[in-house]
Protein backbone atom coordinates (compact mmCIF):
# COMPACT_ATOMS: atom_id res chain seq x y z
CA UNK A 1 95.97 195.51 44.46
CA UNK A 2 95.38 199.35 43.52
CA UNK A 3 91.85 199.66 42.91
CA UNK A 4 91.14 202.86 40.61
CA UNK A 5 88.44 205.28 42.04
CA UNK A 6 86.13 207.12 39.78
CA UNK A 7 82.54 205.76 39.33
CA UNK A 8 83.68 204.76 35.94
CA UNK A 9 86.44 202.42 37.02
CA UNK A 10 83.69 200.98 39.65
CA UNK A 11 81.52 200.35 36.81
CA UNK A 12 84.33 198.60 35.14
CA UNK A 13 85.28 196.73 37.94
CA UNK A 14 81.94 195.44 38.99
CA UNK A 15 80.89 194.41 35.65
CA UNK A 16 84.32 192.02 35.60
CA UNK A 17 83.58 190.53 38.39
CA UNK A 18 80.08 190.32 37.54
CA UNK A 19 81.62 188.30 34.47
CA UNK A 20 84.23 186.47 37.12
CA UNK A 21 81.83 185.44 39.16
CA UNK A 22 78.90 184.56 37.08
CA UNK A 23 76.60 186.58 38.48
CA UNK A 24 74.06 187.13 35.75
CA UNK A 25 73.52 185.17 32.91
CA UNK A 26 73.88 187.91 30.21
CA UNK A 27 76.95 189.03 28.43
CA UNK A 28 78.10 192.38 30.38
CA UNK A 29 78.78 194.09 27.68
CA UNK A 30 75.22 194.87 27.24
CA UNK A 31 74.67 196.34 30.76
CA UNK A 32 74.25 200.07 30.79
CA UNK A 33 75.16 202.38 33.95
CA UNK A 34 71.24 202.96 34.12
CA UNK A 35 69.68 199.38 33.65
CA UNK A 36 68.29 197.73 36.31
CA UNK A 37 70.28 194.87 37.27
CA UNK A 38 67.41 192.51 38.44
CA UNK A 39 66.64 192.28 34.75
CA UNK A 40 69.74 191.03 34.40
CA UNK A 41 69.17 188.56 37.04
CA UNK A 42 70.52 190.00 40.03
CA UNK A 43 68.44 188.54 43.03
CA UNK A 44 69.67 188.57 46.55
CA UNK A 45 72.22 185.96 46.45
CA UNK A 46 74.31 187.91 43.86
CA UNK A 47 73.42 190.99 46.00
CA UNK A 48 75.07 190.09 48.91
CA UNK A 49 78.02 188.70 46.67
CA UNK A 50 78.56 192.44 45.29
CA UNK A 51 78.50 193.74 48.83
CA UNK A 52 81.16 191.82 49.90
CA UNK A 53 83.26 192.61 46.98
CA UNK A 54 83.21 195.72 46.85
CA UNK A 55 84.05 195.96 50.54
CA UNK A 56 87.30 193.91 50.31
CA UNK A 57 87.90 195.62 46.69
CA UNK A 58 87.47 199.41 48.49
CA UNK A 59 87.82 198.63 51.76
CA UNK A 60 84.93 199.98 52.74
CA UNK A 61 81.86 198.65 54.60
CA UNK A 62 78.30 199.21 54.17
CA UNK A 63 76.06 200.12 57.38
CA UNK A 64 73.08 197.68 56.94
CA UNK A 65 70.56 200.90 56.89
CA UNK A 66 72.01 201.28 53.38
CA UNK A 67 72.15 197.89 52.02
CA UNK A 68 69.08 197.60 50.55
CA UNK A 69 68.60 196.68 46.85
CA UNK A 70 66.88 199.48 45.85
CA UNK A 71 70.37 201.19 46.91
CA UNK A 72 72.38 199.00 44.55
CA UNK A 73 70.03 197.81 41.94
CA UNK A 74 72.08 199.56 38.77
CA UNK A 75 75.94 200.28 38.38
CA UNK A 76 75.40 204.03 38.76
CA UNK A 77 74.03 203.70 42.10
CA UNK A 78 76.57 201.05 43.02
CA UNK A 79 79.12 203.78 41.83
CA UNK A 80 77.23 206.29 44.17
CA UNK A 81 76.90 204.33 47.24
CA UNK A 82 80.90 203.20 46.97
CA UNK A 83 81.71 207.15 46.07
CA UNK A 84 80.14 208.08 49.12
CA UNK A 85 81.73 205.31 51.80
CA UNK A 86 85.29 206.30 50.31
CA UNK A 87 84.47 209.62 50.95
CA UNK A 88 83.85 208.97 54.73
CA UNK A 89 86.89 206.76 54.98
C-alpha cells in the first residue's frame, strides 16, 4: 500500500485510523492539527498503538529517546516526528 507523504496526508491518515481503531471516543472530524490529543482521550495505550502504526504505515521506526508523549501529543507533531524519520530513511 502507497502511503502519501506530506504532513497533511499523515494527518489524514492518522485520524482514519484513529476512527479504525477506536482510539478516542470523539468524532475525528472535530480534531484540529493543534489540539491536544489527550483531551481527546489519548492515554498511553492508544500511544503506543499510533507508534506502531505509523511504523508499519511509513516504515519507519522511532528511537525510544523520541517516543515520548509530549513528542506525539497533537497531529502536527505526529506529522513532524514522521517528516523527520522519512527524512533519515
Amino acid at each position: 500500500m502507497s502511503v502519501p507523504i506530506n504532513e497533511a496526508a499523515i494527518h489524514k491518515t492518522l485520524l482514519e485510523a484513529i476512527q479504525e481503531h477506536q482510539l478516542f471516543e470523539v468524532d475525528v472530524e472535530h480534531i484540529q492539527p493543534e489540539d491536544n490529543l489527550i483531551d481527546y482521550g489519548l492515554d498511553s495505550i492508544g500511544f503506543i498503538k499510533i507508534i506502531i502504526l505509523l511504523e508499519k504505515l511509513y516504515h519507519i521506526h522511532f528511537d525510544s529517546d523520541v517516543t515520548l508523549l509530549e513528542n506525539f501529543n497533537t497531529l502536527d507533531k505526529i506529522g513532524k516526528q514522521v517528516m523527520i524519520r522519512i527524512a533519515k530513511a
